[in-house]
Protein backbone atom coordinates (compact mmCIF):
# COMPACT_ATOMS: atom_id res chain seq x y z
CA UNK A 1 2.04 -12.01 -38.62
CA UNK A 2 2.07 -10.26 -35.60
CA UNK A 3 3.86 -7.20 -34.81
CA UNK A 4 7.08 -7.53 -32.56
CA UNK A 5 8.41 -4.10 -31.07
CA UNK A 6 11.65 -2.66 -31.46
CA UNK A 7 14.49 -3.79 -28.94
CA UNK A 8 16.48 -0.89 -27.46
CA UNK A 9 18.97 0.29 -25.32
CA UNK A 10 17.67 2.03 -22.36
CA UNK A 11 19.05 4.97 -22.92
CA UNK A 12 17.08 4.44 -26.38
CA UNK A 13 14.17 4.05 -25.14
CA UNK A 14 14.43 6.73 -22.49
CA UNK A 15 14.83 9.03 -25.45
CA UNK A 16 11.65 7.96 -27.02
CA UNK A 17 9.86 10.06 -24.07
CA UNK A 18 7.48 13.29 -25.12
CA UNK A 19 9.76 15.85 -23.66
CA UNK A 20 7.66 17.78 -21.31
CA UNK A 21 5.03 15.17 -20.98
CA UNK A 22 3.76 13.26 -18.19
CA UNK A 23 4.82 9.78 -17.84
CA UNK A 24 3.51 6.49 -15.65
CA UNK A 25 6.42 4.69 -13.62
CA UNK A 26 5.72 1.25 -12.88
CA UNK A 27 7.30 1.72 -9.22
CA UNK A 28 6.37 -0.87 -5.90
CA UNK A 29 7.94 -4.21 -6.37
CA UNK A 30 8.10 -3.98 -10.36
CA UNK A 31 10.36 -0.68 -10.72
CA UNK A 32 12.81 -0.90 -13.53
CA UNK A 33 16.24 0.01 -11.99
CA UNK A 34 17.59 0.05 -15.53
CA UNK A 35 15.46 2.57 -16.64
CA UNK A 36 15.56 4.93 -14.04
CA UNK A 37 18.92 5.10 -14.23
CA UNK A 38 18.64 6.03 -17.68
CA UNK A 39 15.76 8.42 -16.91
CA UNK A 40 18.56 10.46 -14.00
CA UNK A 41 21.42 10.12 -16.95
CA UNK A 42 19.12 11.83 -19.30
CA UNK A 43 19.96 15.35 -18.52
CA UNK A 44 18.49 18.14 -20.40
CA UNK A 45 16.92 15.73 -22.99
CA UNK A 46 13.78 15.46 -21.55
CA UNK A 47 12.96 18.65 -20.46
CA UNK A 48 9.99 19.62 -18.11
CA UNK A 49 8.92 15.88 -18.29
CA UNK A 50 6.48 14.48 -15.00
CA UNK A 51 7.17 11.23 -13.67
CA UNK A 52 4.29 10.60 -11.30
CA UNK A 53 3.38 6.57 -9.87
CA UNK A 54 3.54 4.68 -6.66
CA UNK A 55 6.93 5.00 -4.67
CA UNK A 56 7.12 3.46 -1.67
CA UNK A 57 9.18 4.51 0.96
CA UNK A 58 12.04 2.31 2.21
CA UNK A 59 11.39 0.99 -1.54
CA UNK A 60 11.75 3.01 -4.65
CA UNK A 61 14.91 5.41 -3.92
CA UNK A 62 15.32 7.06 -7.05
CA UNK A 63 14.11 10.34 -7.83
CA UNK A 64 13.66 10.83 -11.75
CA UNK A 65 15.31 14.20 -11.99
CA UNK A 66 17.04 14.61 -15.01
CA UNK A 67 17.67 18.30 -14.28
CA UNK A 68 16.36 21.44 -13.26
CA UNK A 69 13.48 20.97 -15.35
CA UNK A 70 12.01 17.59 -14.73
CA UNK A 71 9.52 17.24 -12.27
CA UNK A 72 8.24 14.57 -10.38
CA UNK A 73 4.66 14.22 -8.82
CA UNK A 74 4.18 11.11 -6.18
CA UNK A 75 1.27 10.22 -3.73
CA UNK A 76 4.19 8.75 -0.85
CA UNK A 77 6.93 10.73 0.33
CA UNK A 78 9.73 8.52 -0.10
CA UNK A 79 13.28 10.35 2.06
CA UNK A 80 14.88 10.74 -1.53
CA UNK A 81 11.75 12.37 -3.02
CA UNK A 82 11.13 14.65 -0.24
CA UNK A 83 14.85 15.94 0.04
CA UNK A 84 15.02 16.39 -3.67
CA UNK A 85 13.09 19.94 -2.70
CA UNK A 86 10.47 21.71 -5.12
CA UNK A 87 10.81 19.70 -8.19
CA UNK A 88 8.69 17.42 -6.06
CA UNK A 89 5.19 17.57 -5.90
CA UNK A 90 3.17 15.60 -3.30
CA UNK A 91 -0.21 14.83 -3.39
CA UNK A 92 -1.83 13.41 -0.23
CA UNK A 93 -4.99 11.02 -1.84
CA UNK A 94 -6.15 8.34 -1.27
CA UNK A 95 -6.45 5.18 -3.85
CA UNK A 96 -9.43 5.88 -5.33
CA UNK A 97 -9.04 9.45 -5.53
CA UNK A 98 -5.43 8.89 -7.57
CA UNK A 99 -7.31 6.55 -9.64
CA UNK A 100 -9.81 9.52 -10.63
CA UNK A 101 -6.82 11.84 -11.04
CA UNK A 102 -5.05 9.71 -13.51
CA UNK A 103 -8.14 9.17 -15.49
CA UNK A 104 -8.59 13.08 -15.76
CA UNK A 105 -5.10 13.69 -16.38
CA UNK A 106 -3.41 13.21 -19.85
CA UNK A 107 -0.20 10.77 -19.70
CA UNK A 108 1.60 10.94 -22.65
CA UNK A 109 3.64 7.70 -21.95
CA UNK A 110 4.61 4.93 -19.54
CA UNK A 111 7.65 2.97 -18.83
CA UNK A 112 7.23 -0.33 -17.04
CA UNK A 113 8.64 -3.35 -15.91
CA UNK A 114 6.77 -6.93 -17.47
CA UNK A 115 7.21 -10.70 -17.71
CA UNK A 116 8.65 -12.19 -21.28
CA UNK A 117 5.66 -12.93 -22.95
CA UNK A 118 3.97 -15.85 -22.74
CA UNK A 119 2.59 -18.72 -25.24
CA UNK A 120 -0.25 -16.16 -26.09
CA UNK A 121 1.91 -12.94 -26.49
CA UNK A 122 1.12 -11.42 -23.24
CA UNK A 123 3.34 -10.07 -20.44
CA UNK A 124 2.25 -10.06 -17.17
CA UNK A 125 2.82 -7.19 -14.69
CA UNK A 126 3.32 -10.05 -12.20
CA UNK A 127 2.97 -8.66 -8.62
CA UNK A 128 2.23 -4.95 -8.98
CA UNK A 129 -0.97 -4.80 -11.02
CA UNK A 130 -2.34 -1.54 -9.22
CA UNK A 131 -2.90 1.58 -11.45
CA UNK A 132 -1.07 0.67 -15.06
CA UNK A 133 -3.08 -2.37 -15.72
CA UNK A 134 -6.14 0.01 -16.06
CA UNK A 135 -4.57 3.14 -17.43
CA UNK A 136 -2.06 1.29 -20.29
CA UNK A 137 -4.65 0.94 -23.26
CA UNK A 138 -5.09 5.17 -22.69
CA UNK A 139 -1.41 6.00 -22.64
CA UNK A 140 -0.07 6.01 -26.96
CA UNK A 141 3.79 5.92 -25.62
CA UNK A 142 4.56 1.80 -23.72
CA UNK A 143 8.00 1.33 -23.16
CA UNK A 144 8.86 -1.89 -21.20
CA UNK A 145 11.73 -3.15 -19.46
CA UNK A 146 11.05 -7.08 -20.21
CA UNK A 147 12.14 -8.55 -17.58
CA UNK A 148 12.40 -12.80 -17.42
CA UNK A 149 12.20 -12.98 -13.22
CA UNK A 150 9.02 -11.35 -13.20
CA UNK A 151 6.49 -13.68 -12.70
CA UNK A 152 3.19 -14.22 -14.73
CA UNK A 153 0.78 -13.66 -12.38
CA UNK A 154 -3.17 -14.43 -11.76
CA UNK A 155 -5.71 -12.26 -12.48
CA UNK A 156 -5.29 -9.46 -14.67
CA UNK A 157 -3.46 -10.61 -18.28
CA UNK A 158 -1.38 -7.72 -18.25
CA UNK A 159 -0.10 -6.37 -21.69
CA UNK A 160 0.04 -7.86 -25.19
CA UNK A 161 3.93 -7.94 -26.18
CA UNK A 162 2.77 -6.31 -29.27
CA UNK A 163 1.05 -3.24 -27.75
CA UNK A 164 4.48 -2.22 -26.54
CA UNK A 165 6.29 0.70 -28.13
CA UNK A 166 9.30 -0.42 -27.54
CA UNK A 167 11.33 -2.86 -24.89
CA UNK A 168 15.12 -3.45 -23.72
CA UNK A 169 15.52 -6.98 -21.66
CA UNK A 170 17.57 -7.86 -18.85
CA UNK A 171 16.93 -9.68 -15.89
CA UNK A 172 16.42 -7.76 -12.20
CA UNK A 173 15.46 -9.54 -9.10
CA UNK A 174 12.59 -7.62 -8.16
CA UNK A 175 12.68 -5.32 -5.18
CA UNK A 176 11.39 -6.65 -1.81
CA UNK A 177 11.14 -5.93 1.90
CA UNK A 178 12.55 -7.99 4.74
CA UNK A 179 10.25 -9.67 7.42
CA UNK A 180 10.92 -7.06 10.22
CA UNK A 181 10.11 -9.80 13.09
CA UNK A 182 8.02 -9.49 16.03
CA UNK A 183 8.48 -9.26 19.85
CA UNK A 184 6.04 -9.74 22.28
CA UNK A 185 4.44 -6.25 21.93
CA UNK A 186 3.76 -7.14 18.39
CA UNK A 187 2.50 -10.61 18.76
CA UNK A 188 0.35 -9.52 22.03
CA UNK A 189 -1.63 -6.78 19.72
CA UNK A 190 -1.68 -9.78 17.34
CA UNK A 191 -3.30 -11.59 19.46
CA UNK A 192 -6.10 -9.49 20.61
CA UNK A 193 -6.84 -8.56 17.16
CA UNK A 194 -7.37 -12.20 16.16
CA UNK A 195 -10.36 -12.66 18.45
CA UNK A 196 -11.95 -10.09 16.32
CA UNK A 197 -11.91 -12.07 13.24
CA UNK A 198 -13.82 -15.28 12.74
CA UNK A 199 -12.99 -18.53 10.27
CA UNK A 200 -14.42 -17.76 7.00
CA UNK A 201 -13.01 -13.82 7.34
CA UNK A 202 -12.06 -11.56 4.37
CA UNK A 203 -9.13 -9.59 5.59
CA UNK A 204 -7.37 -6.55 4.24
CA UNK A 205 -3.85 -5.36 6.12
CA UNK A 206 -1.09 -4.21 4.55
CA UNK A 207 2.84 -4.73 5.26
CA UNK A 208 4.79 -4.14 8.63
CA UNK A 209 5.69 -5.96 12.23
CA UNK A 210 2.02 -5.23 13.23
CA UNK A 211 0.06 -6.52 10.48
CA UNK A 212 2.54 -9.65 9.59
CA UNK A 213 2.17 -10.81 12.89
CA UNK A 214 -2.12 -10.27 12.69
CA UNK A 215 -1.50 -12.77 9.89
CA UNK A 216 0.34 -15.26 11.81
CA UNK A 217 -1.64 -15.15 14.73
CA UNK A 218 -4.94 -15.97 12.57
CA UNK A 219 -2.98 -19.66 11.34
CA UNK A 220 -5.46 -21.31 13.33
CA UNK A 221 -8.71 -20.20 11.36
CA UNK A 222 -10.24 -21.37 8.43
CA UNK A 223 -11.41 -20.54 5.16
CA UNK A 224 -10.17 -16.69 5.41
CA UNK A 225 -9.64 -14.84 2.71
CA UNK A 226 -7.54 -11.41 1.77
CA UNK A 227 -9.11 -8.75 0.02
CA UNK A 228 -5.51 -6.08 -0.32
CA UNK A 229 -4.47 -3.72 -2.40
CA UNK A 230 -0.99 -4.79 -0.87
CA UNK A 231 0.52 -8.35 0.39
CA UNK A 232 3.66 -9.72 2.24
CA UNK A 233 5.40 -12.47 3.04
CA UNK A 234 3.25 -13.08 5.81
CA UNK A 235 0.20 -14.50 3.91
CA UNK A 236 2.60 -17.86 2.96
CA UNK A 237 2.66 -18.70 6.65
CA UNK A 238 -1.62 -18.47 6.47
CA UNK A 239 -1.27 -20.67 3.35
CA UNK A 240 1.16 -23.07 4.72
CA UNK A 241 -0.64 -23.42 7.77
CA UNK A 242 -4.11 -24.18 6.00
CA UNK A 243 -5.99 -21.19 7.25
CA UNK A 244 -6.65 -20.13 3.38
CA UNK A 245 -9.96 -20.76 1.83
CA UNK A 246 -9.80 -23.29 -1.22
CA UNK A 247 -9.27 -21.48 -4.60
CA UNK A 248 -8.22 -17.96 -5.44
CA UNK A 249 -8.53 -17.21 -1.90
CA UNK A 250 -5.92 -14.21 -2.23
CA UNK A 251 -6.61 -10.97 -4.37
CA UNK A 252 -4.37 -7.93 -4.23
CA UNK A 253 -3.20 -5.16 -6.15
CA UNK A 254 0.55 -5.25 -4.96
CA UNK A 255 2.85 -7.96 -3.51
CA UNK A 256 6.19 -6.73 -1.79
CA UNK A 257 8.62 -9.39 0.39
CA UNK A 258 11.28 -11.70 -0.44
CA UNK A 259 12.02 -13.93 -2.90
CA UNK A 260 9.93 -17.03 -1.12
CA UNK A 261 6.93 -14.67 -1.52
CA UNK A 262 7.45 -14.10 -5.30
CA UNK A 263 8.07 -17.60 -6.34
CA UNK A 264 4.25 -18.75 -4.65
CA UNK A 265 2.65 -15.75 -6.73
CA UNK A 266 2.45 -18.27 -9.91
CA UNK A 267 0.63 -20.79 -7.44
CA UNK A 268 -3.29 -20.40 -8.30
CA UNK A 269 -4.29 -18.86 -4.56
CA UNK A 270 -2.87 -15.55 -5.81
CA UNK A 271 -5.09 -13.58 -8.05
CA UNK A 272 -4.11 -10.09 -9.18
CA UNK A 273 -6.01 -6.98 -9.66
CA UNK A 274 -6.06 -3.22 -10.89
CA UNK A 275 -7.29 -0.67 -8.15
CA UNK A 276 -10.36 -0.21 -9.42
CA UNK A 277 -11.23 -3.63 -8.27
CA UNK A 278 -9.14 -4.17 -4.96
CA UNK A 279 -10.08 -0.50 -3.75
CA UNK A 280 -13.60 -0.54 -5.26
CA UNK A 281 -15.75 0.33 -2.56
CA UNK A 282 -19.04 -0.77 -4.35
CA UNK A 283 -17.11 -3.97 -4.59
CA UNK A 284 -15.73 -4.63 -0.97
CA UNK A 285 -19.19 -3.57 0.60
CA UNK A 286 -20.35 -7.03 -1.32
CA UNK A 287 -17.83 -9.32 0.85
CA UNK A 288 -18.78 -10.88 3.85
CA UNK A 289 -17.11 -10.86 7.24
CA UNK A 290 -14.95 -8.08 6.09
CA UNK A 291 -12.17 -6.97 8.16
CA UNK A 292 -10.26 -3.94 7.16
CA UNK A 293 -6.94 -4.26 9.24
CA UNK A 294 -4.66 -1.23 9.38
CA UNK A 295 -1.71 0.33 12.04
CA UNK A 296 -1.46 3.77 13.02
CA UNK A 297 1.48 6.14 15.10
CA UNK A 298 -1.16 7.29 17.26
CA UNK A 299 -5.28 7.51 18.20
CA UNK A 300 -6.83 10.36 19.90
CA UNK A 301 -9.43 9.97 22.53
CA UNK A 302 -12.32 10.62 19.75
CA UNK A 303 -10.64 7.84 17.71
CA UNK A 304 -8.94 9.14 14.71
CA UNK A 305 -6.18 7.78 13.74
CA UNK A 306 -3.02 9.20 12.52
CA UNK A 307 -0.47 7.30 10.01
CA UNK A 308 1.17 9.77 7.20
CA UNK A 309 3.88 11.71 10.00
CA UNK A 310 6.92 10.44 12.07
CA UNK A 311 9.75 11.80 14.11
CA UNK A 312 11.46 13.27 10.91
CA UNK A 313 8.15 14.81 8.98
CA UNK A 314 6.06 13.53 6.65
CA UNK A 315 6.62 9.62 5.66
CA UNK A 316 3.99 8.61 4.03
CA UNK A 317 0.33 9.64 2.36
CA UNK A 318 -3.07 8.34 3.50
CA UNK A 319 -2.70 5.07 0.49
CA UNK A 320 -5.78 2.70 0.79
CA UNK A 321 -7.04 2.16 4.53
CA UNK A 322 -10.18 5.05 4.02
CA UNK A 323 -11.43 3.50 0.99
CA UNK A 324 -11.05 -0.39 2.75
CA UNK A 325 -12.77 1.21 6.06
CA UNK A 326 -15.54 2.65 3.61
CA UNK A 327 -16.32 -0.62 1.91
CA UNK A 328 -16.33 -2.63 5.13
CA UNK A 329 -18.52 -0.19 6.59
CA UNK A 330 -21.00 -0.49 3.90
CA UNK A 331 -20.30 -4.54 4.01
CA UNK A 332 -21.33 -4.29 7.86
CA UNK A 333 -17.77 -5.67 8.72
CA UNK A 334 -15.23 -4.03 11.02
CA UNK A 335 -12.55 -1.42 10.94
CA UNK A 336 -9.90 -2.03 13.14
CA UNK A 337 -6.47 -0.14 14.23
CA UNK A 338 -3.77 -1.55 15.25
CA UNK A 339 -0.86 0.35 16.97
CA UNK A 340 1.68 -0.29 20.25
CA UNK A 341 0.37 1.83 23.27
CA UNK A 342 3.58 3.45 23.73
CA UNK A 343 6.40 4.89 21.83
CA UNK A 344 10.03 5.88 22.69
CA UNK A 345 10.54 2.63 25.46
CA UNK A 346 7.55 3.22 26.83
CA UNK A 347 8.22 7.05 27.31
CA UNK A 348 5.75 8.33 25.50
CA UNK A 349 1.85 7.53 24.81
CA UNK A 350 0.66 6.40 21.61
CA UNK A 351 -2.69 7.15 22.53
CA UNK A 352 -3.00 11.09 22.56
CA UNK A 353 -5.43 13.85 23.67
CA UNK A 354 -8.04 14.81 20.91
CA UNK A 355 -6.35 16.39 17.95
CA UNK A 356 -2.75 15.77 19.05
CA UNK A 357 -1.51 13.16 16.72
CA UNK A 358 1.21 14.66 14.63
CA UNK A 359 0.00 15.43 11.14
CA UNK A 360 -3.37 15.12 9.48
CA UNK A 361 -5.83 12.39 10.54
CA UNK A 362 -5.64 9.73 8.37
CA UNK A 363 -8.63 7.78 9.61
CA UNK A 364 -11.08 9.50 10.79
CA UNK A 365 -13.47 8.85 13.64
CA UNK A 366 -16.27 7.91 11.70
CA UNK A 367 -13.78 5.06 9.99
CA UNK A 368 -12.67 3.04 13.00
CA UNK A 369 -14.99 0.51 14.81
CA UNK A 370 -12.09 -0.60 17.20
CA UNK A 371 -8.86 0.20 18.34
CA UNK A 372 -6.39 -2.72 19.50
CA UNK A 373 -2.99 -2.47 21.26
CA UNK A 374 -0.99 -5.03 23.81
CA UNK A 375 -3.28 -4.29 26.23
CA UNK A 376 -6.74 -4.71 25.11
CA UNK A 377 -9.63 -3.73 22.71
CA UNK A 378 -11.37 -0.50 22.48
CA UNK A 379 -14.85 -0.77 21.05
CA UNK A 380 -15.75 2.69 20.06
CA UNK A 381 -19.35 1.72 18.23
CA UNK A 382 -22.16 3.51 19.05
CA UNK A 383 -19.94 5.14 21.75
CA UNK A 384 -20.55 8.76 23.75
CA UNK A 385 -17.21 10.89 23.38
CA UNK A 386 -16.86 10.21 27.11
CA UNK A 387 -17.23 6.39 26.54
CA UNK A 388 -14.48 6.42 23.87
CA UNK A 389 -12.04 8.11 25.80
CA UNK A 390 -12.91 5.89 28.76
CA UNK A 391 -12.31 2.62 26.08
CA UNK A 392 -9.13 4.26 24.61
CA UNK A 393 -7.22 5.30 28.45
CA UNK A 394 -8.43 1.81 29.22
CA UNK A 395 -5.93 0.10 26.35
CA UNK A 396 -3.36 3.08 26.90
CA UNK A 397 -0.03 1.80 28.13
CA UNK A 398 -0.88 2.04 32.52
CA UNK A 399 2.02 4.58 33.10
CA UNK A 400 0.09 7.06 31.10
CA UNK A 401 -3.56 6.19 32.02
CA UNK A 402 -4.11 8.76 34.88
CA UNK A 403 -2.69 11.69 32.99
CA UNK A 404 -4.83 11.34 29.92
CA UNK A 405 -7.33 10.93 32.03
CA UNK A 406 -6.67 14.09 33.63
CA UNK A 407 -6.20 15.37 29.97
CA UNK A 408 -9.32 14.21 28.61
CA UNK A 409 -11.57 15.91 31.70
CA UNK A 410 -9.96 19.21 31.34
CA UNK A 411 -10.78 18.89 26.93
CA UNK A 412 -14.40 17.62 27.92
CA UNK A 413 -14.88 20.79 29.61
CA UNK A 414 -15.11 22.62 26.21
CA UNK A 415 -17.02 20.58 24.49
């Protein structure tokens, strides 16, 4: 006979956690709600425990902070996290290297949202497969929030029900993300970046106006495929619209949209998958026709590409697009950014001098083959620095082409 864990309360469960350990949060789409509100109630009770796992801003809002002692580490500044002050650590890496740090780094337990087990006795960690799917069988602590609206997903098997330490059940509607639209901005970037992509195409992008309307303006190709380590709503309309390749034409780490999206993700198109294979770069430099998709806040004249800062600080960490722009460099596909040419109602120029994009670069020149916005494409291969700033001024919105011109031959002079 095979084992069947205790059921608990969550405040039970929440008590079963090695006080002063580190501990795995399912977050993304899959975050318990139940259990992090038992995690906030705990008080004292846990100590100097770490919570550390993917929150994503707009997202995951709570903060797992017991007290003065608990700590939380995260690789995205969510608002909450950031104005919950030095009981927050936050570590700017990307995918692969937060893989490799929570391989080296002991984790004493996890607490997780799953499917009910199926026929078999395993429960799926329907759409948000990313790091835990790897790292469970390491971690000795598995406590589960079993939850039946989670949907058993392609791909990875998840978790034997048996392998947990303990569960509580209850259903949640998993958390999702509204379409934000498009206006003609949006869909006339969309546009230009869909002549860069062929029929037969293996696309990475990841959510937002920008890269939900790259989607939709592809509906007319064929046989495409998405490589992601995230996916929205946006990949129905390719489906629906017949632009998918036959099969399991669909792999990703993470889904996060509505409900409509989380109802297909039993359909056999989706396939799910751990980091280690969405952001394996060994892996994506094997796919043809790759196109690594991704927006930015601004691009410099040399062509790096900033993403991580906004008007209010820091809202974000660098997430997947260097390891994507590594693979599909090594595939001999093409990187390509994505961004309006103008900010603020057309005030200010999303296209900036060299080294003036706020924060760190988050792409690098070396990891962008084009740059796209409403009014053109920049092709910045095998490109002088002259020739790149003449490419980028040329897609810069035409109210600010003369002084960044102006800009770019008083920089020039130094270098």
């Amino acid at each position: 006979m095979q084992r069947v864990p205790p059921r608990a309360t969550p405040d039970e469960l929440i008590a079963m956690l090695p006080v002063g350990g580190r501990v795995l949060v399912s977050g993304c789409s899959t975050e318990s709600l139940l259990l992090a509100e038992a995690v906030e109630q705990a008080g004292d009770r846990l100590g100097a425990t770490t919570f550390t796992g993917i929150f994503v801003p707009g997202l995951n809002t709570c903060i797992y902070l017991a007290d003065g002692q608990a700590k939380v580490e995260t690789f995205f500044l969510t608002p909450e996290l950031k104005a919950a002050g030095d009981n927050v650590t936050f570590l700017p890496l990307c995918y692969e290297d937060i893989r490799r740090h929570l391989l080296d780094t002991t984790i004493d337990a996890a607490v997780m949202m799953v499917s009910s087990p199926d026929g078999s006795g395993m429960c799926s960690f329907g759409p948000a497969v990313d790091f835990l799917a790897e790292l469970w069988p390491r971690i000795p602590v598995r406590l589960a929030h079993v939850n039946p609206l989670v949907p058993h997903t392609h791909g990875h098997p998840g978790i034997p029900f048996r392998e947990l330490t303990a569960f509580t059940e209850s259903p949640q509607a998993l958390l999702g993300a509204e379409d934000p639209g498009t206006d003609a901005v949006t869909e006339a970037i969309a546009a230009n970046v869909a002549q860069l992509v062929p029929d037969g195409a293996t696309l990475q992008t990841g959510l937002g106006k920008v890269p939900g309307a790259v989607l939709r303006a592809l509906s007319g190709r064929r046989d495409l495929r998405l490589h992601s380590g995230l996916i929205g709503d946006a990949v129905l309309d390719l489906e629906e619209a017949g632009a998918l390749a036959a099969g399991a034409s669909v792999i990703a780490g993470v889904a996060i949209g509505s409900e409509r999206l989380y109802t297909a993700l039993v359909r056999p198109t989706y396939s799910f998958a751990p980091v280690c294979v969405t952001h394996d770069v060994s892996g994506i430099a094997r796919i043809p026709a790759f196109r690594a998709i991704n927006s930015a806040t601004e691009v410099d004249l040399f062509g790096q590409a900033y993403a991580e800062v906004g008007p209010k600080g820091l809202m974000s960490g660098p997430g997947g697009a260097t390891d994507f722009a590594r693979g599909a460099r090594m595939a001999g596909g093409l990187r390509i950014v994505a961004l309006a040419a103008t900010a603020a109602k057309g005030k200010v120029s999303r296209i900036v001098t060299p080294n003036a994009g706020a924060g760190p670069v988050s792409l690098s020149r070396m990891d962008v083959d084009f740059v796209v916005t409403e009014f053109g494409i920049a092709d910045l291969r095998g490109k002088t620095y002259d020739q790149r700033a003449t490419e980028l001024i040329a897609i810069a919105h035409p109210a600010h082409r003369d002084a960044l011109g102006a800009q770019w031959r008083e920089f020039s002079q130094r270098l």
